[in-house]
PDB file of N, CA and C in Angstrom:
ATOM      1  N   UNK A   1     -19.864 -63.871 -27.458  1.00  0.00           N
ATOM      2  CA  UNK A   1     -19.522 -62.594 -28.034  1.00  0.00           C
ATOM      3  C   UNK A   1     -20.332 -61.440 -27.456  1.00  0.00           C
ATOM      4  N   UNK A   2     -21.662 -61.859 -27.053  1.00  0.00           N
ATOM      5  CA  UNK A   2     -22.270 -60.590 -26.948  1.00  0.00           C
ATOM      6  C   UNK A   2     -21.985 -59.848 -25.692  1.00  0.00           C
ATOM      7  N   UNK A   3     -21.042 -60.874 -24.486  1.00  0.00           N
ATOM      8  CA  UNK A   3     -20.639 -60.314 -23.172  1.00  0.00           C
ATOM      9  C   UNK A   3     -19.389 -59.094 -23.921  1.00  0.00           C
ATOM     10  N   UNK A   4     -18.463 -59.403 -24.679  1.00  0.00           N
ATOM     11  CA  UNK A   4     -17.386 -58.493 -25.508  1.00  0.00           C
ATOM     12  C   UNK A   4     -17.729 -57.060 -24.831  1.00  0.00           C
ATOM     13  N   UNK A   5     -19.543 -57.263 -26.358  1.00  0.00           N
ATOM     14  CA  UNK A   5     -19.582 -55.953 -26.827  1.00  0.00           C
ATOM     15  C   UNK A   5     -19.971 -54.961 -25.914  1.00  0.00           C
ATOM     16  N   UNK A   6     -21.075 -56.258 -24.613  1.00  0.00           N
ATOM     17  CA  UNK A   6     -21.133 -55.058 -23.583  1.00  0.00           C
ATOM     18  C   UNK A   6     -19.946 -54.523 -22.583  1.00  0.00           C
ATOM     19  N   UNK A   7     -19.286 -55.099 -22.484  1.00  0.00           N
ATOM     20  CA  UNK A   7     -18.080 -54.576 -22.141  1.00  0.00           C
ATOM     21  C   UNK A   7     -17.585 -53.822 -22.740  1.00  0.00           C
ATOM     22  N   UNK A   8     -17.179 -53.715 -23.766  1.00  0.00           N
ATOM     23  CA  UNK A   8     -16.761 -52.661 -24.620  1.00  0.00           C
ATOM     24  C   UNK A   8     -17.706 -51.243 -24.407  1.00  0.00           C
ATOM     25  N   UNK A   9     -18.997 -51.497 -24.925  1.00  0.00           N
ATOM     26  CA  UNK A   9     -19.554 -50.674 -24.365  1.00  0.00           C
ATOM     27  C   UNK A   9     -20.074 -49.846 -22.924  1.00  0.00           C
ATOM     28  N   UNK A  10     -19.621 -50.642 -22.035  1.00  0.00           N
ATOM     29  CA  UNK A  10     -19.414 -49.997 -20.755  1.00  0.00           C
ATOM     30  C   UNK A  10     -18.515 -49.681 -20.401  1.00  0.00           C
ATOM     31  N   UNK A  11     -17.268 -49.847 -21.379  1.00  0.00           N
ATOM     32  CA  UNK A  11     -15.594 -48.996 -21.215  1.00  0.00           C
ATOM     33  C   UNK A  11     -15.950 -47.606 -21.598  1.00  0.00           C
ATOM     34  N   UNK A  12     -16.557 -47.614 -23.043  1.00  0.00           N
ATOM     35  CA  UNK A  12     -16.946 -46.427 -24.107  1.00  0.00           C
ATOM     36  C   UNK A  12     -17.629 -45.579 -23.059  1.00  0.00           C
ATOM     37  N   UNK A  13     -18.741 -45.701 -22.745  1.00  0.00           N
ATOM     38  CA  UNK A  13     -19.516 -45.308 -21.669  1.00  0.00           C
ATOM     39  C   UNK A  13     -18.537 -44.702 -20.255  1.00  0.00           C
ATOM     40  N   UNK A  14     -17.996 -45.212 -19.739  1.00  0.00           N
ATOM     41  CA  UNK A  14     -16.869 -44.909 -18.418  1.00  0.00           C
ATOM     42  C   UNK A  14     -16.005 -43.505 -19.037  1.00  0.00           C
ATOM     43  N   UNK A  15     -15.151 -43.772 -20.671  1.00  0.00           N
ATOM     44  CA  UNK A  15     -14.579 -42.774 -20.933  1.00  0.00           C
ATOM     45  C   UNK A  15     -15.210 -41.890 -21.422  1.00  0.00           C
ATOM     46  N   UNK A  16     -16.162 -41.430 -21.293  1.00  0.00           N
ATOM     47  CA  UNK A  16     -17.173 -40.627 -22.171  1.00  0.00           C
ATOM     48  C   UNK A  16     -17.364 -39.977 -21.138  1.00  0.00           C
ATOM     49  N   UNK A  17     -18.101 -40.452 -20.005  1.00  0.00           N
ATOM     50  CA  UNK A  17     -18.836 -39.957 -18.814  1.00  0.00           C
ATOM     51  C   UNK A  17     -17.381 -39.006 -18.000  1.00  0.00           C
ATOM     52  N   UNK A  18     -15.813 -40.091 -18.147  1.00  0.00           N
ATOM     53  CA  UNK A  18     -14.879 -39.122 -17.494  1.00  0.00           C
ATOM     54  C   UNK A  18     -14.343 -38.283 -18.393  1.00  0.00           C
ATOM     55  N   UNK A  19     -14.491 -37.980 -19.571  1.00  0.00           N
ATOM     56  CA  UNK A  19     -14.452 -36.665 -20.564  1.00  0.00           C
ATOM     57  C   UNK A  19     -15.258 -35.623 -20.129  1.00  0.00           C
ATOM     58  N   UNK A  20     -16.476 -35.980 -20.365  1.00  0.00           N
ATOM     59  CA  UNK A  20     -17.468 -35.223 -19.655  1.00  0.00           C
ATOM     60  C   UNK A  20     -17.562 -34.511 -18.298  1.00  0.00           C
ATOM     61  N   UNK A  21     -16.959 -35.423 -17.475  1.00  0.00           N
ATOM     62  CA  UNK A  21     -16.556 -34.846 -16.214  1.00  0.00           C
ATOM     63  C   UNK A  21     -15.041 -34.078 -15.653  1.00  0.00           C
ATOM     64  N   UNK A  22     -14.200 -34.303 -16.774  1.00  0.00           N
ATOM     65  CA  UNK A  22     -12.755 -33.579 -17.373  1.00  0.00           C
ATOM     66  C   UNK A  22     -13.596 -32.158 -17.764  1.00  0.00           C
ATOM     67  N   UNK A  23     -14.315 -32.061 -18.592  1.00  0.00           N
ATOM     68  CA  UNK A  23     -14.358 -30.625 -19.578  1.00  0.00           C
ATOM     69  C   UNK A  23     -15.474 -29.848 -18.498  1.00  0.00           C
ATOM     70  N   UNK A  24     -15.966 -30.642 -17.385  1.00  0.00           N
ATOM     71  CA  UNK A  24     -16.884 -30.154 -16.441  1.00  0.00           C
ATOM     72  C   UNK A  24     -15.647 -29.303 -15.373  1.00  0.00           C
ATOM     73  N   UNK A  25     -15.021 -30.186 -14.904  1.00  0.00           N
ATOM     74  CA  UNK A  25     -14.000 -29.823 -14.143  1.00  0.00           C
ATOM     75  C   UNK A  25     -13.077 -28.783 -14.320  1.00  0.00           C
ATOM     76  N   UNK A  26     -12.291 -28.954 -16.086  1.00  0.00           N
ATOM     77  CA  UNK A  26     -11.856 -27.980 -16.118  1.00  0.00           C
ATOM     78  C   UNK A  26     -12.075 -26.358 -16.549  1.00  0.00           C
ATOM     79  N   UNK A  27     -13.576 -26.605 -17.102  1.00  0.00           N
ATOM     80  CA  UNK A  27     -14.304 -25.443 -17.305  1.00  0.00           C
ATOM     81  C   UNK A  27     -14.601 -24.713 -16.245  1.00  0.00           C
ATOM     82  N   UNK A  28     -14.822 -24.695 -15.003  1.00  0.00           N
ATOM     83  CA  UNK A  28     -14.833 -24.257 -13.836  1.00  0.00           C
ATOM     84  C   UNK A  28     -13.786 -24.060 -13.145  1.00  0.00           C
ATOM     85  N   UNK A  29     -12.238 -24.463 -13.518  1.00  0.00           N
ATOM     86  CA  UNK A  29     -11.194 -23.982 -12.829  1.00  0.00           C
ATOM     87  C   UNK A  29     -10.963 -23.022 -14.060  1.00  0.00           C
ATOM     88  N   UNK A  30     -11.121 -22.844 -15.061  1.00  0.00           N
ATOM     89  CA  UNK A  30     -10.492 -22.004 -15.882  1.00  0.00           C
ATOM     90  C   UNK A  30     -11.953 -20.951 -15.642  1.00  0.00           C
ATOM     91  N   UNK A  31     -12.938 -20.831 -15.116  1.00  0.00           N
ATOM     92  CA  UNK A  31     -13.698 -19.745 -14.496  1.00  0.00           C
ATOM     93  C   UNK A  31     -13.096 -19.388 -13.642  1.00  0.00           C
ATOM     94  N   UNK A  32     -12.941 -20.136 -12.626  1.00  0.00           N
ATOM     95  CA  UNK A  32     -12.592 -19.166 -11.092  1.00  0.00           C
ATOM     96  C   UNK A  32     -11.338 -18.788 -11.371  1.00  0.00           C
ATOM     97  N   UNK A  33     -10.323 -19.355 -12.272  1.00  0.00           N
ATOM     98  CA  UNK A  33      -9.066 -18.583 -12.462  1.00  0.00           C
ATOM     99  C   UNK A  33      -9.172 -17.613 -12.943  1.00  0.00           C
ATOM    100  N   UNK A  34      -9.990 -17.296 -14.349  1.00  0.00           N
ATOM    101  CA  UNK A  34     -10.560 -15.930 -15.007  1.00  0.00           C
ATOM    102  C   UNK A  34     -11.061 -15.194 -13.533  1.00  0.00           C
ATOM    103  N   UNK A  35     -12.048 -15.465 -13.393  1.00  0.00           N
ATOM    104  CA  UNK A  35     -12.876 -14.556 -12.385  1.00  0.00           C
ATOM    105  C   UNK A  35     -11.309 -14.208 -11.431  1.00  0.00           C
ATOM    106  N   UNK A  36     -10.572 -14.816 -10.823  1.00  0.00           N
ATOM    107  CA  UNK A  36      -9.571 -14.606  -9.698  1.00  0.00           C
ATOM    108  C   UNK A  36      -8.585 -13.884  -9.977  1.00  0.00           C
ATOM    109  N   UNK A  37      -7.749 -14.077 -11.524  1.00  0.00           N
ATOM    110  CA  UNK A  37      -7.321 -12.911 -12.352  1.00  0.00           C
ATOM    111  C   UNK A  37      -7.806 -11.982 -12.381  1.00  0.00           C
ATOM    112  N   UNK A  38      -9.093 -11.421 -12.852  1.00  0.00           N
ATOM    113  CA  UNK A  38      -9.684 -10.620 -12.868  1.00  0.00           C
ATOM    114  C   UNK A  38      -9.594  -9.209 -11.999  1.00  0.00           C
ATOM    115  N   UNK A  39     -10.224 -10.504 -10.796  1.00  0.00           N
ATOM    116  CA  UNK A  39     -10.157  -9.458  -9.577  1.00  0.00           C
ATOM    117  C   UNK A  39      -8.954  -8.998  -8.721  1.00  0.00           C
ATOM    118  N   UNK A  40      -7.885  -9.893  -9.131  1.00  0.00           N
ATOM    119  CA  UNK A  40      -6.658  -9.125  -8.586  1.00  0.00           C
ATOM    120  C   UNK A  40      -6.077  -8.511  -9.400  1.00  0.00           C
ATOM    121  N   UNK A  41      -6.304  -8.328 -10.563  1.00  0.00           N
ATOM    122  CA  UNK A  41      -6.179  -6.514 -11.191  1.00  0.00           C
ATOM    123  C   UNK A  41      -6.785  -5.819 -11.218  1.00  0.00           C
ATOM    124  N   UNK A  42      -8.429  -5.437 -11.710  1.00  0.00           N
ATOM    125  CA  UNK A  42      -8.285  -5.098 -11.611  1.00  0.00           C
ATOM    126  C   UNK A  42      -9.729  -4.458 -10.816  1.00  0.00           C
ATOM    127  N   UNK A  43      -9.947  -5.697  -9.465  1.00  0.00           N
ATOM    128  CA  UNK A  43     -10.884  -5.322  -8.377  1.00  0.00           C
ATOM    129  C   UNK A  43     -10.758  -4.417  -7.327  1.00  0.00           C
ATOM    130  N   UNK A  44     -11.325  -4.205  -6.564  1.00  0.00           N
ATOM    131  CA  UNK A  44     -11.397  -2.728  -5.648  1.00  0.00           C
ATOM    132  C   UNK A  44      -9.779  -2.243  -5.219  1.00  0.00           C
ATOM    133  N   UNK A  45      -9.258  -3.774  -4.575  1.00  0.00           N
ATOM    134  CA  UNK A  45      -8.426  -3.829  -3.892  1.00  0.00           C
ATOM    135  C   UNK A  45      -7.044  -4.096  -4.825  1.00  0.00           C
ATOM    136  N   UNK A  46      -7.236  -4.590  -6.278  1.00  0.00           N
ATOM    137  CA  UNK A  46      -6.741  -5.017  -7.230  1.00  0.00           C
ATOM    138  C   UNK A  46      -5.072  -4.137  -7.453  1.00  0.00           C
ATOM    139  N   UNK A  47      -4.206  -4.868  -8.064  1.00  0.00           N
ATOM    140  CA  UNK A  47      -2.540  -4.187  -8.276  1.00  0.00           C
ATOM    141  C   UNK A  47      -2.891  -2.668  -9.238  1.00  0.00           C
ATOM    142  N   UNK A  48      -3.891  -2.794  -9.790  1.00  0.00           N
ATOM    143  CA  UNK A  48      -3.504  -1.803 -10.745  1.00  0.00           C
ATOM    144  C   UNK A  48      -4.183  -0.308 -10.134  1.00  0.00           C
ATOM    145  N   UNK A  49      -5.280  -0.628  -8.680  1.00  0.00           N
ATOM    146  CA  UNK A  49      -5.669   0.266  -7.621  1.00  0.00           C
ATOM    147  C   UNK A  49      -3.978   0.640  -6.805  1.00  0.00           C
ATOM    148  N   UNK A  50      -3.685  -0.662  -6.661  1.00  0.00           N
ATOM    149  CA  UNK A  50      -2.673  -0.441  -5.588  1.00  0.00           C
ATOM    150  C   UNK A  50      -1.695   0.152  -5.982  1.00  0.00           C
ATOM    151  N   UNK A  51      -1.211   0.286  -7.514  1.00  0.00           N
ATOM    152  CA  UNK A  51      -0.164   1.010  -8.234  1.00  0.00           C
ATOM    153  C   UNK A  51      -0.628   2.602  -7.902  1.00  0.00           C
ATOM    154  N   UNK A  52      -2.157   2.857  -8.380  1.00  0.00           N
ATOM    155  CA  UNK A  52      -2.497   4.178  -8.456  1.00  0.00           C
ATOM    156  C   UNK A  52      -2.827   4.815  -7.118  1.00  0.00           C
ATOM    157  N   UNK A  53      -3.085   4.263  -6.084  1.00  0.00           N
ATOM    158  CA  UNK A  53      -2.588   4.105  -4.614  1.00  0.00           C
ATOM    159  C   UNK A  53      -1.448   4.670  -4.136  1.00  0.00           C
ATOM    160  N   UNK A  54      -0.170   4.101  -4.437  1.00  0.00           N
ATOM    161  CA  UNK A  54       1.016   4.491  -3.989  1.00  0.00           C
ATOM    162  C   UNK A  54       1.593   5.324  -4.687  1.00  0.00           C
ATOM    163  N   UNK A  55       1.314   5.665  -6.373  1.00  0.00           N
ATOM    164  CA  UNK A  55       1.491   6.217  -7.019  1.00  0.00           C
ATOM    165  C   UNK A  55       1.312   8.003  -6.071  1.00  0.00           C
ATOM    166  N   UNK A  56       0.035   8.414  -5.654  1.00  0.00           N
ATOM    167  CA  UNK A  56      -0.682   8.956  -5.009  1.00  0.00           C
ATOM    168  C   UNK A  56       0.067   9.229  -3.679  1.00  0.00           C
ATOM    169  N   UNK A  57      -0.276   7.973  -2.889  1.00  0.00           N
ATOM    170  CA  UNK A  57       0.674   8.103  -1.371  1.00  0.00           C
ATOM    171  C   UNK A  57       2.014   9.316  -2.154  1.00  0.00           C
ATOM    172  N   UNK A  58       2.827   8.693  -2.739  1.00  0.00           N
ATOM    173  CA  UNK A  58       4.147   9.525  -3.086  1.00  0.00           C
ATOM    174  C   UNK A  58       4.123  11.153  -3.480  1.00  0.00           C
ATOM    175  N   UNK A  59       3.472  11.288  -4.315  1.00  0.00           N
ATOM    176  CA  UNK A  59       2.839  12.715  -4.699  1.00  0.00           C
ATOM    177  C   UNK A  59       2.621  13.248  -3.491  1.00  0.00           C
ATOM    178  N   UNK A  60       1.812  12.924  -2.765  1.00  0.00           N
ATOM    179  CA  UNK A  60       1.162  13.402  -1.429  1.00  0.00           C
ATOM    180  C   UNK A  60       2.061  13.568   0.214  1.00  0.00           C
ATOM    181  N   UNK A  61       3.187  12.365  -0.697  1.00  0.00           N
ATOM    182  CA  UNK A  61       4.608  12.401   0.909  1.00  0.00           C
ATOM    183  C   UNK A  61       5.536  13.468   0.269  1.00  0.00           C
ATOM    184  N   UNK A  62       5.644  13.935  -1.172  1.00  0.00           N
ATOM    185  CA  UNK A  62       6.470  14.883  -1.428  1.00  0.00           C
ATOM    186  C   UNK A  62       5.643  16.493  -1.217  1.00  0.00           C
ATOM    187  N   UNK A  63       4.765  16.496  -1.125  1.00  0.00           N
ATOM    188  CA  UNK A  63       3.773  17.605  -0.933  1.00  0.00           C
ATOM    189  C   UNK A  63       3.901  17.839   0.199  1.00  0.00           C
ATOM    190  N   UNK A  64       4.144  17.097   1.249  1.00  0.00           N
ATOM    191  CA  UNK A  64       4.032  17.463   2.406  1.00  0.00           C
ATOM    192  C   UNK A  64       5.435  17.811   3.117  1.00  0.00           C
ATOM    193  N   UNK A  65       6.349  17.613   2.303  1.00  0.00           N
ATOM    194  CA  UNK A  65       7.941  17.837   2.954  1.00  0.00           C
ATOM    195  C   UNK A  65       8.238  19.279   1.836  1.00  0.00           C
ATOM    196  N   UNK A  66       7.387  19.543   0.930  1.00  0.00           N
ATOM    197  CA  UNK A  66       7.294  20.936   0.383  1.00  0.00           C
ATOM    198  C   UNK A  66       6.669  21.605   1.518  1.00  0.00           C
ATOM    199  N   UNK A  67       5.695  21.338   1.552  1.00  0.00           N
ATOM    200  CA  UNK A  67       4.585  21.963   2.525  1.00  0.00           C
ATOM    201  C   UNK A  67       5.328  22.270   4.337  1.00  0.00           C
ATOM    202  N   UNK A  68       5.945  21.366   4.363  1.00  0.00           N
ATOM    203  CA  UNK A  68       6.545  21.879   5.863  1.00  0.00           C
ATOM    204  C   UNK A  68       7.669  22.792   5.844  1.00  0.00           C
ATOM    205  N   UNK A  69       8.587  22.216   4.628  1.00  0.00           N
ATOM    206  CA  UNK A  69       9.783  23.186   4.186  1.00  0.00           C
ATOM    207  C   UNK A  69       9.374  24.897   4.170  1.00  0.00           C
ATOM    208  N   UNK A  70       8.207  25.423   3.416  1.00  0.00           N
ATOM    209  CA  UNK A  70       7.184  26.217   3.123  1.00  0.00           C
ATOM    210  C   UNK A  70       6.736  26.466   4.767  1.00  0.00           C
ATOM    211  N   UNK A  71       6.749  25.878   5.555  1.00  0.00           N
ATOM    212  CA  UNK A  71       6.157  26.269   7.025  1.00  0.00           C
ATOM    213  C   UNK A  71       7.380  26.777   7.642  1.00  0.00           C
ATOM    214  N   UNK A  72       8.366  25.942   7.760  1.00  0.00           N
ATOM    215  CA  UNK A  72       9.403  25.952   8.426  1.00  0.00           C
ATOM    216  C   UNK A  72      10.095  27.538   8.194  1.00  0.00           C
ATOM    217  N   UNK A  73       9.746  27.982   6.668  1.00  0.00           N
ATOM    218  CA  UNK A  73      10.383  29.625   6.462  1.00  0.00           C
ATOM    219  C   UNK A  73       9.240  30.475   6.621  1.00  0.00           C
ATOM    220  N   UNK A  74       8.201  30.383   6.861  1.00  0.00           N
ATOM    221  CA  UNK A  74       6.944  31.273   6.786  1.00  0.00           C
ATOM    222  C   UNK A  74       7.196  31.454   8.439  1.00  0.00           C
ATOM    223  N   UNK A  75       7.392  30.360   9.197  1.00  0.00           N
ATOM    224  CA  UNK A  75       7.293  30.569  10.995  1.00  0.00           C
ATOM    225  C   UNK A  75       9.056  31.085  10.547  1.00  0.00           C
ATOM    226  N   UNK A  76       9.831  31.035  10.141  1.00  0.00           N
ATOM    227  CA  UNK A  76      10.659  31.871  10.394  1.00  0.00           C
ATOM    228  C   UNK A  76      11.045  33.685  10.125  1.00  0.00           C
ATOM    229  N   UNK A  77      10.472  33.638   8.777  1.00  0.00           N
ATOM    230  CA  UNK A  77      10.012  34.798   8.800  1.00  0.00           C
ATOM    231  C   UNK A  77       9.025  35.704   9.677  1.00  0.00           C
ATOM    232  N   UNK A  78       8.159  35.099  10.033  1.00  0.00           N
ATOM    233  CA  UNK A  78       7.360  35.744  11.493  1.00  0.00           C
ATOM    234  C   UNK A  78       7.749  35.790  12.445  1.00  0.00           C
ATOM    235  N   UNK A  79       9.024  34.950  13.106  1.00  0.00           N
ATOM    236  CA  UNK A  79       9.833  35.569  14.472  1.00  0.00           C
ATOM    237  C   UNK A  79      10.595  36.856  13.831  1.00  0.00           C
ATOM    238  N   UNK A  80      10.761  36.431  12.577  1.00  0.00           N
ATOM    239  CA  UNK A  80      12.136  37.786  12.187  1.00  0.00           C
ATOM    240  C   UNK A  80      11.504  38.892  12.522  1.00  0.00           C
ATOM    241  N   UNK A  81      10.077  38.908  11.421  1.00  0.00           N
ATOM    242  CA  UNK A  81       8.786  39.985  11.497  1.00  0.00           C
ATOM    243  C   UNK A  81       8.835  40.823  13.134  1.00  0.00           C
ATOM    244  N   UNK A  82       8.662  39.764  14.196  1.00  0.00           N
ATOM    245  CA  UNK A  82       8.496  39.829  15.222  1.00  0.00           C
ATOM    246  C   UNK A  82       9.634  40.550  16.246  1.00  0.00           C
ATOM    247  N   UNK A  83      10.671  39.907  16.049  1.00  0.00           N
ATOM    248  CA  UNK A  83      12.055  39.991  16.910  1.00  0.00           C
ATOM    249  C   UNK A  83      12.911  41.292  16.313  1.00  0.00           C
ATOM    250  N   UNK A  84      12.845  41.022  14.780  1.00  0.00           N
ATOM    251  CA  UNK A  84      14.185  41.666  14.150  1.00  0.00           C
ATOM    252  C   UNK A  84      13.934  42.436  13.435  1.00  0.00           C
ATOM    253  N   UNK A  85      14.464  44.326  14.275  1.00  0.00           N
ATOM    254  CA  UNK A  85      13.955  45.575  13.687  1.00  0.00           C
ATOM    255  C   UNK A  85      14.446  45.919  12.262  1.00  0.00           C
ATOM    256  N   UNK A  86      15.703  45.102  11.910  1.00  0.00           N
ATOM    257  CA  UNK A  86      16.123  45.467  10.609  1.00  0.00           C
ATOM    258  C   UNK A  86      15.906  45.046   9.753  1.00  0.00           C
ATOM    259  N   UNK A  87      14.902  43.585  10.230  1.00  0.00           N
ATOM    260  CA  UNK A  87      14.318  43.002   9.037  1.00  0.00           C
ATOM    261  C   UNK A  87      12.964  43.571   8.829  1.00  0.00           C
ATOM    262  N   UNK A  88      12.269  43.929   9.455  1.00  0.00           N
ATOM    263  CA  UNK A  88      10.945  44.610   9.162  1.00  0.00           C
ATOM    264  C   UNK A  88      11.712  45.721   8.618  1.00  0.00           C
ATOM    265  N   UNK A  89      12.362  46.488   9.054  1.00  0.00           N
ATOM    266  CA  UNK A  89      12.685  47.768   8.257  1.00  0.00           C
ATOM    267  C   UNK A  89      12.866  47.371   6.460  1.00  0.00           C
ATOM    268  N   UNK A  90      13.883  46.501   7.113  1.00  0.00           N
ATOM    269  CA  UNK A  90      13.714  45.744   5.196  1.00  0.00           C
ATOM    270  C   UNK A  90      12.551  45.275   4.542  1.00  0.00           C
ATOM    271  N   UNK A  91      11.963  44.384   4.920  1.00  0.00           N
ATOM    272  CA  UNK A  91      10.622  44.105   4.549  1.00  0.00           C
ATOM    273  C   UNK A  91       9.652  45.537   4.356  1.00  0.00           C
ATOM    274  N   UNK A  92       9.471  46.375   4.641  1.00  0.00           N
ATOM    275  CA  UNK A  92       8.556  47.218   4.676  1.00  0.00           C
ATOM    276  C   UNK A  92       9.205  48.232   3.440  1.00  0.00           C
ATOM    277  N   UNK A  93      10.465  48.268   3.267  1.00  0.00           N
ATOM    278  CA  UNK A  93      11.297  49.442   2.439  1.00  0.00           C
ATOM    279  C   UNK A  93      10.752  48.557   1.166  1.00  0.00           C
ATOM    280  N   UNK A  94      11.465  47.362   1.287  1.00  0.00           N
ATOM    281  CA  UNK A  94      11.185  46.108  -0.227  1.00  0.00           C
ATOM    282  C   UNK A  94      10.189  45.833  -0.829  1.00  0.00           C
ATOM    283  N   UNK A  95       8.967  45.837  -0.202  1.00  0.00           N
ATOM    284  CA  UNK A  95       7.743  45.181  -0.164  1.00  0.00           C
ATOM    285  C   UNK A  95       6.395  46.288  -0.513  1.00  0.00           C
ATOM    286  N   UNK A  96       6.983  47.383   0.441  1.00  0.00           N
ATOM    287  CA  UNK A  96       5.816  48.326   0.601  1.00  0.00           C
ATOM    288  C   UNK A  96       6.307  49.803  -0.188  1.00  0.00           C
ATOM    289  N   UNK A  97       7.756  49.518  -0.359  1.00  0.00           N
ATOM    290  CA  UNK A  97       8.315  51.227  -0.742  1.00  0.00           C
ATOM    291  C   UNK A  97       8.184  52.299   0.129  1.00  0.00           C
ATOM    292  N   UNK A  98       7.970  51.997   1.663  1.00  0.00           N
ATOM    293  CA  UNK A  98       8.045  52.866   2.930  1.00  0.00           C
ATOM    294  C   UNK A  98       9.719  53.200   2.703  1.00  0.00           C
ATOM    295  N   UNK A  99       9.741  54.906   3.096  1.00  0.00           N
ATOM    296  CA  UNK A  99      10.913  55.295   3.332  1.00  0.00           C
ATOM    297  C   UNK A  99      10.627  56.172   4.808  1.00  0.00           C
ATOM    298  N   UNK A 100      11.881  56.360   5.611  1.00  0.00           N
ATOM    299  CA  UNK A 100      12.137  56.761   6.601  1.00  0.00           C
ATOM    300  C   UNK A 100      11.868  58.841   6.204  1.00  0.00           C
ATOM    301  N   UNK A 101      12.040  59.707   6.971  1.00  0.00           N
ATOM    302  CA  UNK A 101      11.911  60.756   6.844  1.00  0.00           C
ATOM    303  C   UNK A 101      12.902  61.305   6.237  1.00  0.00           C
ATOM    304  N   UNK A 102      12.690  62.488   4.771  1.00  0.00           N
ATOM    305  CA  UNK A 102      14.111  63.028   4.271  1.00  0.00           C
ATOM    306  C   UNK A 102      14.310  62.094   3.345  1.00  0.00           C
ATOM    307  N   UNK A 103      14.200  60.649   3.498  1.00  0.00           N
ATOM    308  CA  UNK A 103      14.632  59.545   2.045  1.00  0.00           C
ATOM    309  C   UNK A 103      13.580  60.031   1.133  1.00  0.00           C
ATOM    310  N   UNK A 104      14.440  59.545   0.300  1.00  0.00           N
ATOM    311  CA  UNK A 104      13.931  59.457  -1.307  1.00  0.00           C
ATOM    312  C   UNK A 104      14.274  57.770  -2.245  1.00  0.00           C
ATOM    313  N   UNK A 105      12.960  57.555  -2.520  1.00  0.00           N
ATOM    314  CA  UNK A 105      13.006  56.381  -3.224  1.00  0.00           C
ATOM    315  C   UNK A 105      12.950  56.373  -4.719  1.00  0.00           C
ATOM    316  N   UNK A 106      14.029  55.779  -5.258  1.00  0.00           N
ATOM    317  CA  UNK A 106      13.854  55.936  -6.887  1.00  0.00           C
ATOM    318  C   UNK A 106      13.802  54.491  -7.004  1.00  0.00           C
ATOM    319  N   UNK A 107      12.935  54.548  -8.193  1.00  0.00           N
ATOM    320  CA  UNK A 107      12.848  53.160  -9.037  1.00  0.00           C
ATOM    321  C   UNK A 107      13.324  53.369 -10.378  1.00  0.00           C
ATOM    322  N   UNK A 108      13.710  52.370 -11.027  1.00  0.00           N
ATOM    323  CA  UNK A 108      14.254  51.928 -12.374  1.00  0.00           C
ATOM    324  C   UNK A 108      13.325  51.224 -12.937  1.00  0.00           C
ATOM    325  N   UNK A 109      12.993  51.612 -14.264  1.00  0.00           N
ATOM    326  CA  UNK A 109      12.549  50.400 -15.071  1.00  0.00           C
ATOM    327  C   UNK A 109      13.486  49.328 -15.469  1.00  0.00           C
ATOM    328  N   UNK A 110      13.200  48.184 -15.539  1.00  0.00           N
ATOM    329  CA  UNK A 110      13.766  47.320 -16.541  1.00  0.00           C
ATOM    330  C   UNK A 110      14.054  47.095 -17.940  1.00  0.00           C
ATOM    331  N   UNK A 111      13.618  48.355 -18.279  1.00  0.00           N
ATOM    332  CA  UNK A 111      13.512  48.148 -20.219  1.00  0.00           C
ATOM    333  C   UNK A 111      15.282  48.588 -20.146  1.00  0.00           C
TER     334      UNK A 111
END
């Protein structure tokens, strides 16, 4: 009998030691999964950077097709400025209230 019990007890022992080495094992994959979650949201490089990232990029690609649109009539207005006597004449009458000799400029209120 007494061979049994040590057997028994060196089964008990075997499943104990691979419990032990189960809750070892999986305590450390459920770290590096935490830690690995973690950092792909919300680490340097993380989705919720990369949302506010492109979020950004976009703002910044529509700013710039304002911004050229905004160029594209500013350089056109300066050849006009440049080239075209009836548009400076306009510009300067509109802008500045210059009149030619003999004119008379009236203004209106809005009320």
């Amino acid at each position: 009998m007494p061979a049994k019990t040590n057997h028994r007890d060196l089964r008990g022992q075997v499943v104990a030691e691979k419990k032990l080495r189960n809750f070892f094992f999986y305590s450390i994959a459920a770290i590096i999964l935490l830690y690995s979650a973690t950092t792909l949201f919300f680490g340097d490089m993380g989705f919720i950077k990369f949302f506010h990232l492109n979020n950004t990029k976009k703002k910044l690609e529509a700013e710039i097709v304002q911004l050229e649109k905004q160029n594209k009539e500013l350089k056109t207005q300066v050849r006009s400025l440049k080239e075209d006597p009836f548009y400076m004449e306009k510009r300067a009458r509109e802008d500045y209230g210059l009149a030619q000799k003999d004119e008379y400029i009236f203004k209106f209120d809005e009320k």
